[in-house]
N, C-alpha and C. Protein backbone atom coordinates (compact mmCIF):
# COMPACT_ATOMS: atom_id res chain seq x y z
N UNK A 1 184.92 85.11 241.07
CA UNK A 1 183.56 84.73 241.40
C UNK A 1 183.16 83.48 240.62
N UNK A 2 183.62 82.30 240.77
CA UNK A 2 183.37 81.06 240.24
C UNK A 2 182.04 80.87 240.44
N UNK A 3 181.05 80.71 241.21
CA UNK A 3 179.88 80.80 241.61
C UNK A 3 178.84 81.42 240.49
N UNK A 4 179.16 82.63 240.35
CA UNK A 4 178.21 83.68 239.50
C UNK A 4 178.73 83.11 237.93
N UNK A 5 179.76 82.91 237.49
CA UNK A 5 179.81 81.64 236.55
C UNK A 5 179.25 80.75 236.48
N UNK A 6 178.83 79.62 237.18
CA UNK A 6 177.72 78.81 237.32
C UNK A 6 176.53 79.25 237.15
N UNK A 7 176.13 80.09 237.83
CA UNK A 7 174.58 81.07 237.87
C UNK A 7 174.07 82.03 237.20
N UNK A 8 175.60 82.39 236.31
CA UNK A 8 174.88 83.28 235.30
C UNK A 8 173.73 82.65 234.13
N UNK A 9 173.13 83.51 233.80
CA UNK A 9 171.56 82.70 233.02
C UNK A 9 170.84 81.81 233.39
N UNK A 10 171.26 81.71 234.56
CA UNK A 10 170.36 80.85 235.27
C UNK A 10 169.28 81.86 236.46
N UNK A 11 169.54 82.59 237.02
CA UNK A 11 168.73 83.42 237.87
C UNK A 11 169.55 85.16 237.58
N UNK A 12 168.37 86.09 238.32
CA UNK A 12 168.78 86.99 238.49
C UNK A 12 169.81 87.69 238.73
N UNK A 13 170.63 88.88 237.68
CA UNK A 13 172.37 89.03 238.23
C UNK A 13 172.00 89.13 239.76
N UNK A 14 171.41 90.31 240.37
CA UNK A 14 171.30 90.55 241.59
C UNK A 14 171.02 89.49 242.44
N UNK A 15 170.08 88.54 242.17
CA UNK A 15 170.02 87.65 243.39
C UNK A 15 171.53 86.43 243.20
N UNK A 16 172.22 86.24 242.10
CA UNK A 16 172.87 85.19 241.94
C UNK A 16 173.99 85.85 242.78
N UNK A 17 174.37 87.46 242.64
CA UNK A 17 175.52 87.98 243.38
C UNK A 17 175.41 87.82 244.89
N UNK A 18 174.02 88.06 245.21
CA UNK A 18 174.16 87.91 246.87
C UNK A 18 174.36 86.45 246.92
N UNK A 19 173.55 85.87 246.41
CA UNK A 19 173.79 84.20 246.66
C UNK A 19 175.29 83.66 247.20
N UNK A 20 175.97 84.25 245.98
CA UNK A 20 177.38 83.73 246.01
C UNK A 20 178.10 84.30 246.95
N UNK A 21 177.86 85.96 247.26
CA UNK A 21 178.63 86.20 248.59
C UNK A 21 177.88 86.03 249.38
N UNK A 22 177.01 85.28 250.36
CA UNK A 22 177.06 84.53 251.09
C UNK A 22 177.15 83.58 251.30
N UNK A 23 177.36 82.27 250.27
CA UNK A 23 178.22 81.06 250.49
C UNK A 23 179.93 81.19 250.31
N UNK A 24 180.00 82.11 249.82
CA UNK A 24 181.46 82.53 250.05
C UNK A 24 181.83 83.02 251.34
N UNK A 25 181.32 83.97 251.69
CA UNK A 25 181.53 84.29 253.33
C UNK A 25 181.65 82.89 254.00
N UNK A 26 180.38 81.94 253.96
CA UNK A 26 180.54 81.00 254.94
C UNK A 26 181.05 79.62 254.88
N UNK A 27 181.38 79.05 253.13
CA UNK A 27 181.58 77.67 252.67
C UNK A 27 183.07 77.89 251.75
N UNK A 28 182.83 79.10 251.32
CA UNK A 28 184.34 79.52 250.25
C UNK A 28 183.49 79.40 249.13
N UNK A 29 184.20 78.75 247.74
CA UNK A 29 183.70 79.03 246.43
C UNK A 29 183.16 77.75 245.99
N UNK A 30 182.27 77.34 245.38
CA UNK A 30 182.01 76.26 244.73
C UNK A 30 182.85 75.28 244.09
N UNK A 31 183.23 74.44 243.91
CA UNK A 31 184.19 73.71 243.26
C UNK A 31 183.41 72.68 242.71
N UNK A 32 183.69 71.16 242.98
CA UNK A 32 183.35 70.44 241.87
C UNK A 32 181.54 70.26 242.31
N UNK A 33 181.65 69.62 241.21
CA UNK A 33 180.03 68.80 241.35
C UNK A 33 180.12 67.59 240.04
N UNK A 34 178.94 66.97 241.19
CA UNK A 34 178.72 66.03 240.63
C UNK A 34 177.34 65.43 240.24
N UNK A 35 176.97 65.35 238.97
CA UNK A 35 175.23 64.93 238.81
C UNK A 35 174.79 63.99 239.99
N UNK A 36 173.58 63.99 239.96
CA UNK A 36 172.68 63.20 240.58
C UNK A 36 171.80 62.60 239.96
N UNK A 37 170.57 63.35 239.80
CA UNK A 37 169.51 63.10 239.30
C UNK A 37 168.92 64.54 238.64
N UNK A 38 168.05 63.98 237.33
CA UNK A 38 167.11 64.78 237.09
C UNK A 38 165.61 64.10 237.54
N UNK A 39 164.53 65.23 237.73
CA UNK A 39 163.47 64.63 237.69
C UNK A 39 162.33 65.62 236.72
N UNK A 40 161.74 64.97 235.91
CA UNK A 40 161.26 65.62 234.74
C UNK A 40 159.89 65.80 235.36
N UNK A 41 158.87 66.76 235.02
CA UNK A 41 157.15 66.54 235.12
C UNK A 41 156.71 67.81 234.05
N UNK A 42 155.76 67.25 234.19
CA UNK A 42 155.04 68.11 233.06
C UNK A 42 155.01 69.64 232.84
N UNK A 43 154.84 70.55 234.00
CA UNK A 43 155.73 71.88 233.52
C UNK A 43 156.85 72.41 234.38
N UNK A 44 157.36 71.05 234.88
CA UNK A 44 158.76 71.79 235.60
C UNK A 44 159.49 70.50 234.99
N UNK A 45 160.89 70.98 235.97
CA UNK A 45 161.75 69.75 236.27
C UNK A 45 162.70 70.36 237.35
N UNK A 46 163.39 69.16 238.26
CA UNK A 46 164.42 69.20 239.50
C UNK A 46 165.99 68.64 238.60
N UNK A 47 167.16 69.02 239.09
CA UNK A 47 168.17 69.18 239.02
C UNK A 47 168.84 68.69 240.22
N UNK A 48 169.43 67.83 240.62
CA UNK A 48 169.79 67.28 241.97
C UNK A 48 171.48 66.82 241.27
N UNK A 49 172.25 67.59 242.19
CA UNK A 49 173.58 67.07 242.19
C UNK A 49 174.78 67.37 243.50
N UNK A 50 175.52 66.93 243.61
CA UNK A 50 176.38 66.90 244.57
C UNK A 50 177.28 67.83 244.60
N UNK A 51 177.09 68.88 245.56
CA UNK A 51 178.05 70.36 245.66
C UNK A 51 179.67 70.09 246.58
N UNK A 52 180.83 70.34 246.31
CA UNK A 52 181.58 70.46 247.02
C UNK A 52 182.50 72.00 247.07
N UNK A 53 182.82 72.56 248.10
CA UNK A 53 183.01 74.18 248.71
C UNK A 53 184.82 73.88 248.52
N UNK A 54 185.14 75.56 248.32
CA UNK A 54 187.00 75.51 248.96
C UNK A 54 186.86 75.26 250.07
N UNK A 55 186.53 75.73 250.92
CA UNK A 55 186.55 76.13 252.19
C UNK A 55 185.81 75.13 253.73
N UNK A 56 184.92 74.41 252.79
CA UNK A 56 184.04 73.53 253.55
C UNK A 56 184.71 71.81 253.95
N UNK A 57 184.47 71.32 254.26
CA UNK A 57 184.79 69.83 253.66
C UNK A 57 183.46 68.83 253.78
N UNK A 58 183.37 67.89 252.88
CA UNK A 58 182.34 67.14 253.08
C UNK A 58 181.60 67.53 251.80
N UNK A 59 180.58 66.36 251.62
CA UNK A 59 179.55 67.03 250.22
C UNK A 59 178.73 67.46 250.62
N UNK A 60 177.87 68.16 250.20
CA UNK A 60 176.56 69.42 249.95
C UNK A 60 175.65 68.40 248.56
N UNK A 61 174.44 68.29 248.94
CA UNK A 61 173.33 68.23 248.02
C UNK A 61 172.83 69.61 247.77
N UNK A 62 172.72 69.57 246.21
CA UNK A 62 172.38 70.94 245.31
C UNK A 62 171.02 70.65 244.87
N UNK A 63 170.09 71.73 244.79
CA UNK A 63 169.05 71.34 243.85
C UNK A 63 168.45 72.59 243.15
N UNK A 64 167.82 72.70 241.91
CA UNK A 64 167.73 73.66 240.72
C UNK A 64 165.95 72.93 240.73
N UNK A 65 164.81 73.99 240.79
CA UNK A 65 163.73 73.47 240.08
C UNK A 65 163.58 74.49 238.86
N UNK A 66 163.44 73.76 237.51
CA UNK A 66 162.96 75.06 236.67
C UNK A 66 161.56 74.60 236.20
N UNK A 67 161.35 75.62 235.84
CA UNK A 67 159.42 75.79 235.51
C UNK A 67 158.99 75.95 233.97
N UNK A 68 158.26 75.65 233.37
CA UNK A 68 158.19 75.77 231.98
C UNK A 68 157.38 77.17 232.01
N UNK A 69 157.63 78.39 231.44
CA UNK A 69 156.81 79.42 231.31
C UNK A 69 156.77 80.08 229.48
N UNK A 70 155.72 80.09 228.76
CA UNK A 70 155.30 80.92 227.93
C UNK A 70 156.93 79.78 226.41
N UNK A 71 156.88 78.46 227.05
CA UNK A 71 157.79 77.91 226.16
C UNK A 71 159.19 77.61 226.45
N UNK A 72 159.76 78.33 227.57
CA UNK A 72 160.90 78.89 228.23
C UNK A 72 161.16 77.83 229.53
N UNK A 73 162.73 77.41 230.03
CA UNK A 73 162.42 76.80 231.51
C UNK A 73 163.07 78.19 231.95
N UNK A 74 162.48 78.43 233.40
CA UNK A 74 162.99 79.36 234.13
C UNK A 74 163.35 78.52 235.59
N UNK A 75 164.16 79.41 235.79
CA UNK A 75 164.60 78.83 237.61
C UNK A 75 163.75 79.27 238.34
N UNK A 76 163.05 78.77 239.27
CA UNK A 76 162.17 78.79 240.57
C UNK A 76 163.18 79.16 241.35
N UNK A 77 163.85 78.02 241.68
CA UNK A 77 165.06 78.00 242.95
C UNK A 77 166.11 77.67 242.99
N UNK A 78 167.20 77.51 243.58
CA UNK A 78 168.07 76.35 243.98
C UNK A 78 168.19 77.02 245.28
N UNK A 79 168.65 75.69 245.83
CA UNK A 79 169.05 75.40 246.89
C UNK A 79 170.55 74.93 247.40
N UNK A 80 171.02 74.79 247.86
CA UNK A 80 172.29 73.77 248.44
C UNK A 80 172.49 73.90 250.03
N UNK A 81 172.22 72.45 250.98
CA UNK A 81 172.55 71.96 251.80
C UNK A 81 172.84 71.14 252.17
């Protein structure tokens, strides 16, 4: 589960496990990446980088927003399409 390696401490075990088996079902496993961009603001920030799949071909744009809470960043979301 290369995926849930990436995602661990970053979101929920439970939601990071479904996450990953369903881009596994449909793309294969995560493989490389590549930064993009950050974008900073006052109580968040975005994470933008370039996803590539086993199974897929072609690149995937990734994106991570985390939120500043109680001192802490937490993950809102990610995305990849």
């Amino acid at each position: 589960m290369a995926c849930f390696q990436f995602l661990i401490g970053i979101v929920h075990f439970f939601d990071a496990a479904c996450v990953c088996e369903q881009y596994q079902r449909e793309k294969g496993y995560f493989s490389k990446r590549e930064p993009v961009a950050i974008f900073k603001r006052p109580e968040s920030a975005v994470v933008i980088w370039k996803q590539w799949f086993t199974e897929t071909q072609g690149e995937f744009a990734a994106e991570m927003v985390l939120v500043s809470q109680n001192g802490k960043y937490l993950v809102d979301h990610v995305m990849v399409f």
